[in-house]
Protein backbone atom coordinates (compact mmCIF):
# COMPACT_ATOMS: atom_id res chain seq x y z
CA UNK A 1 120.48 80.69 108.36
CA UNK A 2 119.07 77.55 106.39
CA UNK A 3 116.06 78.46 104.20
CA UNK A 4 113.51 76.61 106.37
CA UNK A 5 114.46 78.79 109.01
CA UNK A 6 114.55 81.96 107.10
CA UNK A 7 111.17 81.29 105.48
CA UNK A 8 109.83 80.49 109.24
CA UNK A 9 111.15 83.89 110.01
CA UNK A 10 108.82 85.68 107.07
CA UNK A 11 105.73 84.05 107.95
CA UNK A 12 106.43 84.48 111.48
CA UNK A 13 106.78 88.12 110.67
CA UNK A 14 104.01 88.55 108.51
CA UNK A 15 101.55 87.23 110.75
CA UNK A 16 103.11 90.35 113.26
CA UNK A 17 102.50 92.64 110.62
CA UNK A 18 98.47 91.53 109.97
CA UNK A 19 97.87 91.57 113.79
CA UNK A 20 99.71 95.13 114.27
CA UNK A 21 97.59 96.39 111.35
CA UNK A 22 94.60 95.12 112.84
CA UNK A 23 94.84 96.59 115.94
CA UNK A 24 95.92 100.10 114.46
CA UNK A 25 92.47 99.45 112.68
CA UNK A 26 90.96 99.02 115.98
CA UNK A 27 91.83 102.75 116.83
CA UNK A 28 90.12 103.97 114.05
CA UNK A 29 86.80 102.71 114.53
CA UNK A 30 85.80 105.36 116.97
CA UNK A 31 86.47 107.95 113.99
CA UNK A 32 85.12 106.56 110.84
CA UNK A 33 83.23 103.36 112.46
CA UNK A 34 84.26 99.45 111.17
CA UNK A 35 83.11 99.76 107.57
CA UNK A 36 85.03 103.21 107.31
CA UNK A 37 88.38 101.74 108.84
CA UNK A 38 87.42 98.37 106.37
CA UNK A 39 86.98 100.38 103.35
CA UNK A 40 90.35 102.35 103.86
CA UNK A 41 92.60 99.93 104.08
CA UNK A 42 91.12 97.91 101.14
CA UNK A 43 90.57 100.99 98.95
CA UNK A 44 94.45 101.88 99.27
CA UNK A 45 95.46 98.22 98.96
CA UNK A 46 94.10 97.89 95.73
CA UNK A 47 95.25 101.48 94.60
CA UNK A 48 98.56 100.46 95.46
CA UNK A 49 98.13 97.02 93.92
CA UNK A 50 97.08 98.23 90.84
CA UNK A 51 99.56 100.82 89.97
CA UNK A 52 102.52 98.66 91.15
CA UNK A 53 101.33 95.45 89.34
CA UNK A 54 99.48 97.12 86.23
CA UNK A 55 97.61 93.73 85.38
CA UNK A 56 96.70 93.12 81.80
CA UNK A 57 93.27 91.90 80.81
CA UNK A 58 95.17 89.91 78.28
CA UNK A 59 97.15 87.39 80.97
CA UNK A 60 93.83 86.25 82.32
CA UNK A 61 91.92 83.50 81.31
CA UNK A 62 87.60 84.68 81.48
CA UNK A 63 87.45 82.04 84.25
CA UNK A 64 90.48 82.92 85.87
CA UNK A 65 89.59 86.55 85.86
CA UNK A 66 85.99 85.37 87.26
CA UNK A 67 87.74 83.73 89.63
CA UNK A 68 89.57 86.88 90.77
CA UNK A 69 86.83 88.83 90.83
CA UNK A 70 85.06 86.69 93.11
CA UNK A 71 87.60 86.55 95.32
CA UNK A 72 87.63 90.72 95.37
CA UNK A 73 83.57 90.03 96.68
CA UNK A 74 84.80 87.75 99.33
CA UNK A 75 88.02 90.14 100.29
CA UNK A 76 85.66 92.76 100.98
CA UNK A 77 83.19 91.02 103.25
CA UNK A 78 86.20 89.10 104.95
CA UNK A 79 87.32 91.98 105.75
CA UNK A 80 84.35 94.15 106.56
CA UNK A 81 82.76 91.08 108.97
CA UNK A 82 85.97 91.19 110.58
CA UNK A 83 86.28 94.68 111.51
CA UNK A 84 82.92 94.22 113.38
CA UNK A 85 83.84 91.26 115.16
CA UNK A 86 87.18 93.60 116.65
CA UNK A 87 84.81 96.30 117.23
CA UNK A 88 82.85 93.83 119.77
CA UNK A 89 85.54 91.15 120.75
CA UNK A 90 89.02 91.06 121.86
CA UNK A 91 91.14 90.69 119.04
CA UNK A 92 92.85 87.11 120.15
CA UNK A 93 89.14 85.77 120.13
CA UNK A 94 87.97 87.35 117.22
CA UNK A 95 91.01 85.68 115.65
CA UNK A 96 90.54 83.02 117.04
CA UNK A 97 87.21 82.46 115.41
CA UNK A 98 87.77 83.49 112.24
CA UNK A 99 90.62 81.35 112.16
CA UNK A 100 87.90 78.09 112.14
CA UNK A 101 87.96 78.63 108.54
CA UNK A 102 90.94 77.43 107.10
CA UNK A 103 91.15 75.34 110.00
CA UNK A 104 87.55 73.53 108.52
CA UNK A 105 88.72 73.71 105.12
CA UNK A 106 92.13 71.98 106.61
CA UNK A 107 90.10 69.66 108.08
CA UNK A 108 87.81 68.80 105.01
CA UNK A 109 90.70 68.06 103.12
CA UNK A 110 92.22 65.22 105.77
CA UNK A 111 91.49 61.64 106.40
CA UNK A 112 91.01 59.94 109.28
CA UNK A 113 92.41 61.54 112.50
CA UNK A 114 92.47 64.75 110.50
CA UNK A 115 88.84 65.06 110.94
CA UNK A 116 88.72 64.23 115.07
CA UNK A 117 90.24 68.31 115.04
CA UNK A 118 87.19 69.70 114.31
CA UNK A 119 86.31 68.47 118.39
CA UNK A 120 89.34 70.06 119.50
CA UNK A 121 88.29 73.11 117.80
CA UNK A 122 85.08 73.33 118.98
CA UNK A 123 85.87 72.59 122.28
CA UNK A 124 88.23 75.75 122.34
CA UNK A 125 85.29 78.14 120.73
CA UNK A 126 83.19 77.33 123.90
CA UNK A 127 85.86 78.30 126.27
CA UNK A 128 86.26 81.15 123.98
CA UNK A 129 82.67 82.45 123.81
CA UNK A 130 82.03 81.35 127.37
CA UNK A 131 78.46 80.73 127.34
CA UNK A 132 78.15 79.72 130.93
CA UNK A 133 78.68 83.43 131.83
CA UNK A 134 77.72 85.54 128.69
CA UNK A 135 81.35 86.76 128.23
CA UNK A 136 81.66 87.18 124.30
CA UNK A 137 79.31 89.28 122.62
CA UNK A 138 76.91 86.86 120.23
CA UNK A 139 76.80 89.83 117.22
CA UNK A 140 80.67 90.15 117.70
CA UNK A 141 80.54 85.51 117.71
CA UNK A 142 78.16 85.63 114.54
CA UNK A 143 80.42 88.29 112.62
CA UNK A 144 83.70 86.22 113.74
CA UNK A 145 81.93 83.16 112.45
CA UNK A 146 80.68 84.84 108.81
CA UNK A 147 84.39 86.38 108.74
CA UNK A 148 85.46 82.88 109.04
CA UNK A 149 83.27 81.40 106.27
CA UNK A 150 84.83 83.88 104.07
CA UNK A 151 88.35 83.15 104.76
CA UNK A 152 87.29 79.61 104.21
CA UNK A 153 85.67 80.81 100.15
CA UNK A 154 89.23 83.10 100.22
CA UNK A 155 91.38 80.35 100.83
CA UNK A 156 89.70 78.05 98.16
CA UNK A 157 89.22 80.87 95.40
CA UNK A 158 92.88 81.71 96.01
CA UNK A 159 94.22 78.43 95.21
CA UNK A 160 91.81 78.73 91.58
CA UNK A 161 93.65 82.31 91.03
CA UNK A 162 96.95 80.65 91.85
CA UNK A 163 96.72 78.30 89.37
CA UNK A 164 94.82 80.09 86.98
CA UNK A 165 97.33 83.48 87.40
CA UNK A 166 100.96 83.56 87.62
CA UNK A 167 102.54 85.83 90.36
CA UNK A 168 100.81 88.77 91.87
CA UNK A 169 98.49 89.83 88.86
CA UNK A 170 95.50 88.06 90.44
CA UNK A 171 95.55 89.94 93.77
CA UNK A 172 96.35 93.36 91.45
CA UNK A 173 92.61 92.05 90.28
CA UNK A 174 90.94 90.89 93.43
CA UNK A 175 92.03 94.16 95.56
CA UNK A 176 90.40 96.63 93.38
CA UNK A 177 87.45 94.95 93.16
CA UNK A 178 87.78 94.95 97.06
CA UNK A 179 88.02 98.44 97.48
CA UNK A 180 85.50 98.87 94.88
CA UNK A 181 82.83 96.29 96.50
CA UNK A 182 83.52 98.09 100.03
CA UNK A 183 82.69 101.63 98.39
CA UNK A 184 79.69 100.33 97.75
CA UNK A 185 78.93 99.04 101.07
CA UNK A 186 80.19 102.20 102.72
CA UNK A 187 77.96 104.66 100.10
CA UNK A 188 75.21 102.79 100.87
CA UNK A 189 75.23 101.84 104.91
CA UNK A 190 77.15 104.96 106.15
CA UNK A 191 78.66 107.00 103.69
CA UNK A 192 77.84 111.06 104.32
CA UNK A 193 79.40 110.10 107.99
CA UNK A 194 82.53 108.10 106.69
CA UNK A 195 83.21 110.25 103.89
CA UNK A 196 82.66 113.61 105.63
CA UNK A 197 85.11 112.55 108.10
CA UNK A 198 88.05 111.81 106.28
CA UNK A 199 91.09 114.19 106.75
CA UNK A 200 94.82 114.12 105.35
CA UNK A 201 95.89 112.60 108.38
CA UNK A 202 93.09 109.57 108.28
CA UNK A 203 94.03 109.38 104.74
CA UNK A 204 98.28 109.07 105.19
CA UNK A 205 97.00 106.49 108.21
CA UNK A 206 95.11 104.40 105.94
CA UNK A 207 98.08 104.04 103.64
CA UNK A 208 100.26 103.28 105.93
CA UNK A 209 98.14 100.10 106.74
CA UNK A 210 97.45 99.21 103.33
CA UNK A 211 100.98 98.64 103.55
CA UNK A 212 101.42 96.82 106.53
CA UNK A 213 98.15 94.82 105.89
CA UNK A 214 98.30 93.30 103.25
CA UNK A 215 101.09 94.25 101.16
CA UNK A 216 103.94 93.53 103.44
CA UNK A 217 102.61 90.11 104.56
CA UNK A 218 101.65 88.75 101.45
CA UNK A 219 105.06 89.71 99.81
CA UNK A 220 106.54 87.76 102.96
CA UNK A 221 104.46 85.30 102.85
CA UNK A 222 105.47 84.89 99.28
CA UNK A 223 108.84 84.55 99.73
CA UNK A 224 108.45 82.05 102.80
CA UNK A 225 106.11 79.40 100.36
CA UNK A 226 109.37 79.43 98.46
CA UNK A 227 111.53 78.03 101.43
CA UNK A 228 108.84 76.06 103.26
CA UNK A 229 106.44 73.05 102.51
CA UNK A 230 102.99 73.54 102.55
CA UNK A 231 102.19 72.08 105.47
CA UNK A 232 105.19 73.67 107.31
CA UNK A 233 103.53 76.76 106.30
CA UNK A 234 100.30 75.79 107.42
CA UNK A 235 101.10 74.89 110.50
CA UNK A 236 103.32 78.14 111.21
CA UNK A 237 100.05 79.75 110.37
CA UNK A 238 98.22 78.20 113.01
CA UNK A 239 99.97 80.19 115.67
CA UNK A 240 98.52 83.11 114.44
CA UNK A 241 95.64 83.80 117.09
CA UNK A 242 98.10 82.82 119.90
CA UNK A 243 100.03 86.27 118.25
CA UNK A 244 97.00 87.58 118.45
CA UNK A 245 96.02 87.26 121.84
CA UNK A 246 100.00 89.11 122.71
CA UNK A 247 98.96 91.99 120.28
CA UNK A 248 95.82 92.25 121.93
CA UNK A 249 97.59 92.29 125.49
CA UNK A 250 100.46 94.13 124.32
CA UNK A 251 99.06 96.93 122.06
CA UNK A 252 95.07 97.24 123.13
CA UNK A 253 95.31 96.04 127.11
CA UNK A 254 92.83 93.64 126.26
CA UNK A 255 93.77 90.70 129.16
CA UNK A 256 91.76 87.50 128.47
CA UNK A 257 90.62 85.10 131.55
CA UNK A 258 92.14 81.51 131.68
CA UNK A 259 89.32 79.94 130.20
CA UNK A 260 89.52 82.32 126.75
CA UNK A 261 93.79 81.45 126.70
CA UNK A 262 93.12 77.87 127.04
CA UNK A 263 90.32 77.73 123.98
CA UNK A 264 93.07 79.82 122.01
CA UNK A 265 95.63 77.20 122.68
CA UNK A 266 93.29 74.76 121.96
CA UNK A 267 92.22 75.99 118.49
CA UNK A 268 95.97 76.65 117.97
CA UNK A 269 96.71 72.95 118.47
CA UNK A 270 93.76 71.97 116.11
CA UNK A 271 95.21 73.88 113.19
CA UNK A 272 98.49 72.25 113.61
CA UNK A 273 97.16 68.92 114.09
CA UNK A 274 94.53 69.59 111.02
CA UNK A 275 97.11 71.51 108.86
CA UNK A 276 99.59 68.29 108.83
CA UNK A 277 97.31 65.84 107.87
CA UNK A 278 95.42 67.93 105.30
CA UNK A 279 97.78 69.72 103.19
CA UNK A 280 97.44 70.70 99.34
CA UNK A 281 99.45 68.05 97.51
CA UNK A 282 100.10 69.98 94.27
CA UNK A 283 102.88 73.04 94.72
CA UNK A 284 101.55 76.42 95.77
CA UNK A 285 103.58 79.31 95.70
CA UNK A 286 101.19 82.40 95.42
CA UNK A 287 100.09 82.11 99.12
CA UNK A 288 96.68 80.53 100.56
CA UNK A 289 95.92 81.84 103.97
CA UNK A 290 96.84 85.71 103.10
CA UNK A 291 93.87 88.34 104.21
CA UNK A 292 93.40 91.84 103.31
């Protein structure tokens, strides 16, 4: 297998693994609500993080270490918005949406043409949402929409860490501060009915997708900047809410109308179109579009 085609492979199968993870995080709502089933995941992502990377105040630069705290802030609410847009949507729409973020920092960053994808894009979020009949939820839109201002901040306070912070020490530093900003959020908003629900079992769950999201993608998606271009990578990437929408049919019975599969494809072929003409020049290789 050539390396083009292996590192197609990783991506392809990290974007399984963040879609499987969310909708194992879907089933957990019902028990310990979206900020619960948020705050799990990150809080064992950055445990595990932590101890297996061991970062040292002493490789950071103070704005590079800033920079990664930052991006811990805007993990956390990525995260948390996101996990109450799935609570309300399906999750190929909610993807979908959020997915407008890298998509509008893709398109900020082209020329020309580039640009004319933001119409393509919008034109799939209204068969998406469906106004004409009322279809999407508008709290489940608006939280889809904040989630995807956030990956937007993520992907552009990733790229600082990246350059700032060799390998994985900068997400050892933006996890924690994850899990430590969704604490917060939880102890304030809901904690006595999070906390007092947690069991062994809820706990060994929440590991497990720690693992699977993010852990396992990002190291994939690691090793697949290594063997692709950045904009092959991008553009891989913009299939994600397609993989969505089979997850969401596949593993949560959620069946979309036509008019919902058409705005996915339509978004999807908006990120391609956008990622090719408005791709990082400078070498990347500690990830952009990764979420935890």
């Amino acid at each position: 297998m050539t390396p083009s085609r292996t590192g197609a492979a990783f991506a392809l199968v990290a974007m399984l693994c963040v879609q499987l993870g969310l909708a194992v995080s879907v089933g957990l709502i019902d028990r310990i609500g979206t900020e619960g089933t948020a705050w799990l995941r990150l809080a064992w992502a950055g445990a595990i993080l932590l101890v297996v990377v061991r970062p040292r105040p002493s490789a950071f630069s103070r704005r590079g270490l800033v920079t990664a705290v930052a991006l811990g802030v805007v993990t956390a609410a990525l995260t948390l918005f996101f996990m109450a847009a799935v609570a309300r949507l399906p999750l190929g729409t909610a993807s979908a949406l959020e997915f407008l973020g890298p998509l509008g920092v893709a398109v900020a960053r082209g020329r020309g043409v580039a640009k004319a994808w933001a119409l393509v894009a919008a034109a799939g979020v209204v068969l998406l949402t469906e106004p004409w009949q009322g279809g999407a939820d508008p709290v489940g839109v608006a939280y889809a929409l904040a989630a995807a201002s956030c990956w937007a901040a993520y992907i552009l306070l990733t790229q600082r860490v990246g350059d700032e912070v060799a390998g994985l020490r900068g997400l050892a530093v933006s996890m924690p501060v994850a899990g430590l900003a969704a604490t917060a959020v939880v102890s304030v908003s809901d904690g006595p009915e999070v906390f007092g629900h947690l069991t062994g079992e809820l706990l060994l769950v929440g590991l497990g997708l720690a693992v699977l999201l993010p852990v396992v993608p990002f190291s994939l998606e690691m090793l697949a900047l290594r063997r692709l271009t950045t904009a092959a990578f991008g553009v891989l990437m913009a299939l994600e809410p397609a993989i969505a929408l089979v997850v969401g049919v596949v593993a949560l019975r959620q069946l979309p109308g036509w008019w919902p599969v058409a705005g996915i494809a339509l978004v999807v072929a908006a990120g391609i179109g956008a990622e090719r003409a408005g791709a990082r020049q400078v070498p990347e290789v500690d990830g952009i579009t990764n979420r935890a």
